[in-house]
Protein backbone atom coordinates (compact mmCIF):
# COMPACT_ATOMS: atom_id res chain seq x y z
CA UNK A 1 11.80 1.79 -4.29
CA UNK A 2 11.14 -0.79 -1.38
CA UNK A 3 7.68 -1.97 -0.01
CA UNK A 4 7.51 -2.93 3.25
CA UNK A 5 4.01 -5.02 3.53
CA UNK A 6 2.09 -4.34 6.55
CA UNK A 7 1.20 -7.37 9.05
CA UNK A 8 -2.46 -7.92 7.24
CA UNK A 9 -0.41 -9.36 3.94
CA UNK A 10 1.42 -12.33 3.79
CA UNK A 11 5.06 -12.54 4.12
CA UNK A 12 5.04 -14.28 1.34
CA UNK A 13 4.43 -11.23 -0.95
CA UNK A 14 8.61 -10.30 -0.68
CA UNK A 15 9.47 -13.29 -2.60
CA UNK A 16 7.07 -13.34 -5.00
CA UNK A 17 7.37 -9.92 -6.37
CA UNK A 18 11.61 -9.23 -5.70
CA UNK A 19 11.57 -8.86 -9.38
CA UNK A 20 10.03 -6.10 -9.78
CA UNK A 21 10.18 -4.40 -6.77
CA UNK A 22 13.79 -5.70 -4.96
CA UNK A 23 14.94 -4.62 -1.01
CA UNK A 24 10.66 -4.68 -0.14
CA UNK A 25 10.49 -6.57 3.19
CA UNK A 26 7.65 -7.87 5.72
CA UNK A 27 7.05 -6.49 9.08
CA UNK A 28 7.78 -10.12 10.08
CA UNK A 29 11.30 -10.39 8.73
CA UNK A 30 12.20 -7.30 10.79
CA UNK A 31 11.21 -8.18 13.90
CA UNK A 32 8.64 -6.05 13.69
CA UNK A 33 5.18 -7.63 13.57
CA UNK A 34 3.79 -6.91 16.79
CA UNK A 35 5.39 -3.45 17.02
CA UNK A 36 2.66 -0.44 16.89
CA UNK A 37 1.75 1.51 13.89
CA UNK A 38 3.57 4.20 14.85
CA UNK A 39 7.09 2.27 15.60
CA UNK A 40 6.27 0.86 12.10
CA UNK A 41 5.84 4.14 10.62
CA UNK A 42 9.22 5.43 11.86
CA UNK A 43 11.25 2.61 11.03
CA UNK A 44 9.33 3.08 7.34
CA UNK A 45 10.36 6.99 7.78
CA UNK A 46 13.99 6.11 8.87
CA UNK A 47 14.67 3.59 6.14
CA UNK A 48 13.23 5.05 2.81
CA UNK A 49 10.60 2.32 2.71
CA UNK A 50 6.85 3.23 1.01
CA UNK A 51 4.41 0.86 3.60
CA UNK A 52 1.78 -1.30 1.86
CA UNK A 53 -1.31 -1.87 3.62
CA UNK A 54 -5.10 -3.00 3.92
CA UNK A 55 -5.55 -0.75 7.06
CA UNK A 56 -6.89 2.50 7.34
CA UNK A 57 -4.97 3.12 10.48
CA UNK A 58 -1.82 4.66 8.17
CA UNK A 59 -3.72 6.53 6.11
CA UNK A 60 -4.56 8.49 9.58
CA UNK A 61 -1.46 8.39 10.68
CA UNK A 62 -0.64 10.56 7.39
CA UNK A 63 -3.22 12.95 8.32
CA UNK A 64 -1.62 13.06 11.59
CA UNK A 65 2.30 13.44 10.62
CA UNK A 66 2.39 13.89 7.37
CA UNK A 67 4.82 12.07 5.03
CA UNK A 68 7.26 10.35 4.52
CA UNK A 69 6.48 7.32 4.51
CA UNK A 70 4.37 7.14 1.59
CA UNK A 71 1.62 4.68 1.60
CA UNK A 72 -0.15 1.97 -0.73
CA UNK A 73 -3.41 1.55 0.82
CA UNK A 74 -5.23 -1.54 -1.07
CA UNK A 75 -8.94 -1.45 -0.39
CA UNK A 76 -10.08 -4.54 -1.07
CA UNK A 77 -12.15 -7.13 0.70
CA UNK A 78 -11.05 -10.58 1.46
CA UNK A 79 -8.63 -11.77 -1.48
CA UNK A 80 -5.53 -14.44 -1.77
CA UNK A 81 -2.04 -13.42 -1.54
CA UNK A 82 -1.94 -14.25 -5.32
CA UNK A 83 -4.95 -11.72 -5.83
CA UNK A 84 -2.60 -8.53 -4.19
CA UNK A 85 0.20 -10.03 -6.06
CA UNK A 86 -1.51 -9.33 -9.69
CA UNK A 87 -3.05 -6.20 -8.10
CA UNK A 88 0.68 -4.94 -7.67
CA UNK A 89 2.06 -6.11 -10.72
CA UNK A 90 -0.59 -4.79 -12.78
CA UNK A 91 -0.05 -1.20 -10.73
CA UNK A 92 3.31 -1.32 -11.10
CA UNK A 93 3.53 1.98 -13.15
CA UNK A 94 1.61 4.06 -10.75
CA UNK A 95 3.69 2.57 -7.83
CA UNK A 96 6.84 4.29 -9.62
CA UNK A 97 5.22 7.66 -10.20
CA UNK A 98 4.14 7.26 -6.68
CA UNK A 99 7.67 6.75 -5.59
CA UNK A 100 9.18 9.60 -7.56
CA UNK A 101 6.96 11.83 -6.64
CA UNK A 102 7.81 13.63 -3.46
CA UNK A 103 4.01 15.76 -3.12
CA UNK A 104 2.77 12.64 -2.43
CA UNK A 105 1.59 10.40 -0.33
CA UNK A 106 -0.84 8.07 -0.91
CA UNK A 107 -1.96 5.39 -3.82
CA UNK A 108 -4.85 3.87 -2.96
CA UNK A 109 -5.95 1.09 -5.00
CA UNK A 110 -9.63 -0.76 -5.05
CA UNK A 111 -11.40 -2.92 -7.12
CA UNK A 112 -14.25 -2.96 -9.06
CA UNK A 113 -16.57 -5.63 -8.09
CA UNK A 114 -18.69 -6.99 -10.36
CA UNK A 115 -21.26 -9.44 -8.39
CA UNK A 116 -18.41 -12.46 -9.06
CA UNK A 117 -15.31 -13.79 -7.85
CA UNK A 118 -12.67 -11.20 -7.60
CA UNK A 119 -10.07 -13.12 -9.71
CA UNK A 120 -12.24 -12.94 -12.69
CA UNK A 121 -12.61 -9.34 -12.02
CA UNK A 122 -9.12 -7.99 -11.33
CA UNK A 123 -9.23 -5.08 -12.23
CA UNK A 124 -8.86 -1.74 -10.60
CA UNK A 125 -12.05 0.69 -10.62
CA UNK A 126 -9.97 3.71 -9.60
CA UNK A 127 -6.02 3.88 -9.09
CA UNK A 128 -5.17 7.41 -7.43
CA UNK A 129 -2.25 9.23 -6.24
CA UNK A 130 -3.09 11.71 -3.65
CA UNK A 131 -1.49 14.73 -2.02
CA UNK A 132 -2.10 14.65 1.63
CA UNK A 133 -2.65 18.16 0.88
CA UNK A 134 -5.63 17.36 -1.41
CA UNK A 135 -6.88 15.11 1.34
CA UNK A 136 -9.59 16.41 3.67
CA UNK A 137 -11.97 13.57 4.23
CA UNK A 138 -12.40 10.23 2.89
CA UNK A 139 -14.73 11.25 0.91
CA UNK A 140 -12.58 12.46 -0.95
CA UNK A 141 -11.69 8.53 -1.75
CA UNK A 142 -15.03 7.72 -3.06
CA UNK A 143 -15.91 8.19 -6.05
């Protein structure tokens, strides 16, 4: 399983979590920070890699071409790269069932909110695994 974290997360995201989730990589380290989303996408297709995100603009380009790649779309508002770093440790789980599951296609992960500062509140409100068949609309996101 390898993560490769989109240009809106910090580099710094590879090192810190190559224990649990070795062979991720940054759109930086492969040359491939100001490429387009859809470059991105194929090198993700061509090299087994599941893309991790804050964008929406890969979750359309799943409507659009389907998968593979899968995607990790992290809705969440302004947060440190320590914050997404707990977020994906503590997900860890559904990242694997993500990642072994070939009907697929998207996790998206967001936070409950609770009126204070999002480290005191890590914790996620709703972790799903969707089918892009199952998808529709995004309103099929909110719950």
């Amino acid at each position: 399983m390898k993560l490769l974290f989109d240009h809106n997360l910090s580099p710094r995201l590879v090192s810190r979590l190559a224990d649990i989730y070795p062979h991720s990589s940054h759109l930086y380290f492969l040359g491939l920070d100001q490429a387009s989303d859809r470059d991105v996408w194929q090198y993700a297709r061509d090299n087994q890699y599941i893309i991790v995100t804050k964008d929406a603009d890969f979750y359309d380009l799943v409507i659009l071409l389907g998968f593979p790649p899968q995607l990790i779309w992290i809705r969440v508002g302004n947060c440190t790269t320590s914050e997404i770093e707990i977020l994906l440790r503590s997900r860890y789980d559904d990242i694997v069932a993500l990642s072994q599951d070939a009907s697929n296609s998207v996790l998206v992960i967001y936070l409950e909110l609770l009126g204070i500062k999002l480290k005191k509140c890590l914790k996620p409100l709703s972790v799903k695994v969707y089918s892009i068949f199952r998808l529709s609309n995004l309103e099929n996101l909110i719950e």
